[in-house]
N, C-alpha and C. Protein backbone atom coordinates (compact mmCIF):
# COMPACT_ATOMS: atom_id res chain seq x y z
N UNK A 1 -20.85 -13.04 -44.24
CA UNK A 1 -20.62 -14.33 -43.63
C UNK A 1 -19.93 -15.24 -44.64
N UNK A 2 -19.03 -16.04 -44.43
CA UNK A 2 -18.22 -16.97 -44.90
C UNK A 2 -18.89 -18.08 -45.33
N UNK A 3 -18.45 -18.64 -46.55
CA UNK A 3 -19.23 -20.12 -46.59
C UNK A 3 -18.23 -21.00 -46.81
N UNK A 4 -18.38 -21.83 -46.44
CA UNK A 4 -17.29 -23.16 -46.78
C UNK A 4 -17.65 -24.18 -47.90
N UNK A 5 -16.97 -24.79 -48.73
CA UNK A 5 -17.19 -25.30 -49.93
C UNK A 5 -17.05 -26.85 -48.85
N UNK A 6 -17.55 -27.60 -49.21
CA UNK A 6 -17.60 -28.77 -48.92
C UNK A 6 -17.99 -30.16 -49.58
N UNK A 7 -17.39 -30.98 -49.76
CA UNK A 7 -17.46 -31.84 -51.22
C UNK A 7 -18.37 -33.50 -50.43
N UNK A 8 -18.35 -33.23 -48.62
CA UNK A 8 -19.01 -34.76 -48.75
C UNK A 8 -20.25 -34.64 -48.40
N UNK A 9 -20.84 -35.20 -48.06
CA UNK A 9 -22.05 -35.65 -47.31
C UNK A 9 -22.60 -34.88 -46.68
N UNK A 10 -23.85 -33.44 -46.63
CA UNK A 10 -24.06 -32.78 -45.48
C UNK A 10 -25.53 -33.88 -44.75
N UNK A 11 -25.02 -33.95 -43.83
CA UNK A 11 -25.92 -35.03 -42.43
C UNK A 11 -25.25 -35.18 -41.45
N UNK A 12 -26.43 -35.13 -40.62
CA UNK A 12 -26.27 -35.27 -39.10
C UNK A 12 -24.47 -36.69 -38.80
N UNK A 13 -24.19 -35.71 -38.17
CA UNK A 13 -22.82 -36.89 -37.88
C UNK A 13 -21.48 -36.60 -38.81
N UNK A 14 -21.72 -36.12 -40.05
CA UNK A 14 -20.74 -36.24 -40.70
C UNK A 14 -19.71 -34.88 -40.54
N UNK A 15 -18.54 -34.57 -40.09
CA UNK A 15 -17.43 -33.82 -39.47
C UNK A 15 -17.35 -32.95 -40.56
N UNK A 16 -16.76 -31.86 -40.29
CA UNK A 16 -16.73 -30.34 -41.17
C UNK A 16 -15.00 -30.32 -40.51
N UNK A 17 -14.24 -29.88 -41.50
CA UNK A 17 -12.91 -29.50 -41.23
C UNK A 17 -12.26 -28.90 -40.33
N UNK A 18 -11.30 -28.69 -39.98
CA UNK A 18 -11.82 -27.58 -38.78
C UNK A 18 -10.92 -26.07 -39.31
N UNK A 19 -9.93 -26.71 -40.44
CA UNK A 19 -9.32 -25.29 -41.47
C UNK A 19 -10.40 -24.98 -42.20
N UNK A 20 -10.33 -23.87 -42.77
CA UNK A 20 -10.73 -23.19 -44.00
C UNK A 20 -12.14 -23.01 -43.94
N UNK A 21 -12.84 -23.14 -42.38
CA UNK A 21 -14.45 -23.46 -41.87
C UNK A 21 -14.57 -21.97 -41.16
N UNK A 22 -15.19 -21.24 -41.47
CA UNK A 22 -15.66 -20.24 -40.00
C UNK A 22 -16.99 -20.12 -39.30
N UNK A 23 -16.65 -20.65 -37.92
CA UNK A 23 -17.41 -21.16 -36.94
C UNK A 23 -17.56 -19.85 -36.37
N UNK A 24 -19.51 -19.71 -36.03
CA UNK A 24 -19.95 -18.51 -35.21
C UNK A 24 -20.77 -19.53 -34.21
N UNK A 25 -20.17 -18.20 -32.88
CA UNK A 25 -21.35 -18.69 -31.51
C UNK A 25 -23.18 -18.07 -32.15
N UNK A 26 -23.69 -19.58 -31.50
CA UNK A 26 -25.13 -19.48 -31.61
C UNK A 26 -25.80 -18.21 -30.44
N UNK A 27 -26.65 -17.16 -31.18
CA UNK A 27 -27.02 -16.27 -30.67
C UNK A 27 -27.50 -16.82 -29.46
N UNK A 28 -27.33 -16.48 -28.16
CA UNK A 28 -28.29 -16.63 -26.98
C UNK A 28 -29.59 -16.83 -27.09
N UNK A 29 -30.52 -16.21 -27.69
CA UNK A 29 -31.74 -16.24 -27.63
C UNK A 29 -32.25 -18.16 -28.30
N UNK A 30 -31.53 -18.57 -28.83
CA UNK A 30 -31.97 -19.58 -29.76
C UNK A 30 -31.66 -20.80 -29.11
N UNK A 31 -31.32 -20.48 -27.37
CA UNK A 31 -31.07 -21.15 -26.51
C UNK A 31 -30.44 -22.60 -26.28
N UNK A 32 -29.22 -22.22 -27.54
CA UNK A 32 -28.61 -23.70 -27.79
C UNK A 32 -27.54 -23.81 -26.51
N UNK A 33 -27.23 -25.90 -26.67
CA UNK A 33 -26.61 -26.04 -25.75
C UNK A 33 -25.34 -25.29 -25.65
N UNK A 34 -24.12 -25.29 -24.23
CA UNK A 34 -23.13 -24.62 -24.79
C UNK A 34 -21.83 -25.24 -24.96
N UNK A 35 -21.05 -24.55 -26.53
CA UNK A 35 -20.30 -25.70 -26.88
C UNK A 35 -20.56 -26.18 -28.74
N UNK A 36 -22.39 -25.70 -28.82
CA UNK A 36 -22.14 -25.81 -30.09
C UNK A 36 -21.72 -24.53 -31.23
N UNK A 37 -21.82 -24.29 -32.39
CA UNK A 37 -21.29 -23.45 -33.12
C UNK A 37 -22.39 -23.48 -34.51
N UNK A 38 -22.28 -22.59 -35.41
CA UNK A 38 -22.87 -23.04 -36.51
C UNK A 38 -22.01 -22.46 -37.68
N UNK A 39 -22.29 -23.13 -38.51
CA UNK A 39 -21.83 -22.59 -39.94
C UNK A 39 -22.39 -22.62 -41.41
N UNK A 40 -22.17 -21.96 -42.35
CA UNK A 40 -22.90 -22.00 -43.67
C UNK A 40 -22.14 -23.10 -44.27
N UNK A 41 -22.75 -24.04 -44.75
CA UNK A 41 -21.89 -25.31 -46.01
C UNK A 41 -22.85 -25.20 -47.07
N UNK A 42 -22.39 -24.89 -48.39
CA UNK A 42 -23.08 -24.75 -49.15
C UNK A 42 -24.32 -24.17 -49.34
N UNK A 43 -24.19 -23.08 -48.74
CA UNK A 43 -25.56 -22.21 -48.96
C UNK A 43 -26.17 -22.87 -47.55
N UNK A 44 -26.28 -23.96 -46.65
CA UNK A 44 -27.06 -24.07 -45.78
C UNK A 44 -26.43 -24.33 -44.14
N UNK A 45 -27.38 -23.59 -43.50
CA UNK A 45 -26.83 -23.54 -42.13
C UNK A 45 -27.15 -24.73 -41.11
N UNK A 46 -25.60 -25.32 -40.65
CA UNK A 46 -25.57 -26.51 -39.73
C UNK A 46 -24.92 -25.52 -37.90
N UNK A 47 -25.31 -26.81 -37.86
CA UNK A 47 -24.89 -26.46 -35.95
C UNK A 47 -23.93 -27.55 -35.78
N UNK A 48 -23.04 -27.35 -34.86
CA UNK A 48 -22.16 -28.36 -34.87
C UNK A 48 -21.80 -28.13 -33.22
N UNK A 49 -20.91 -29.72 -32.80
CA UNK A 49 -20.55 -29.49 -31.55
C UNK A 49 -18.80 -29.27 -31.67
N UNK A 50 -18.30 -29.43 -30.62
CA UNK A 50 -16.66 -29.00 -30.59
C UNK A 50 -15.79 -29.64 -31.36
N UNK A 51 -16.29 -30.96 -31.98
CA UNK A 51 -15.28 -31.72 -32.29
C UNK A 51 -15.70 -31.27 -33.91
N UNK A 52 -16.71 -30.20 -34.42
CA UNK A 52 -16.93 -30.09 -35.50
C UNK A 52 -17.84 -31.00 -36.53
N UNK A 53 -18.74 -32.16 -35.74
CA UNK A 53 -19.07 -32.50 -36.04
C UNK A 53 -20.81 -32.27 -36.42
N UNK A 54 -21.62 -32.37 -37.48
CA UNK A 54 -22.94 -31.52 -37.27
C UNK A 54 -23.93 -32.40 -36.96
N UNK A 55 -24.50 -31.47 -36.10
CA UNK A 55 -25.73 -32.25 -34.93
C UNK A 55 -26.99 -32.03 -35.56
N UNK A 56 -27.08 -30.83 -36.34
CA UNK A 56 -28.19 -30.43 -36.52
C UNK A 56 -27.85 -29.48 -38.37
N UNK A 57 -28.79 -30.24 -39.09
CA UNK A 57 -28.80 -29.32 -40.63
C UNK A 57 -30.31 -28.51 -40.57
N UNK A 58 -30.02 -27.00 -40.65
CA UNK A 58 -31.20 -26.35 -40.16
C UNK A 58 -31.56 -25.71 -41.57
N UNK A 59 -32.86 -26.11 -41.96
CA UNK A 59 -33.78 -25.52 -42.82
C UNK A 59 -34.27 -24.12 -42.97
């Protein structure tokens, strides 16, 4: 899996690039809405919606 280097702010709201990012669909089972995506930023996994922005920083 890919990680993306990212230099600002990881929190709720703050936008992820949409180059040099690789975005995976959220497994079915984990019954997210549809539309969002997740990705690794710095070692930690966010969820994000279409516009790339993250909704959720998951522990």
């Amino acid at each position: 899996m890919r990680q993306a280097p990212y230099d600002g702010r990881l929190a709720v709201g703050a936008t992820l690039p949409e180059d040099g990012v690789t975005y995976y669909d959220v497994p079915t089972e984990y019954r997210v809405r549809p539309g969002y995506r997740y990705t690794i930023v710095n070692e930690q996994p966010v969820l994000v919606d279409r516009s790339h922005r993250i909704v959720e920083v998951i522990d």
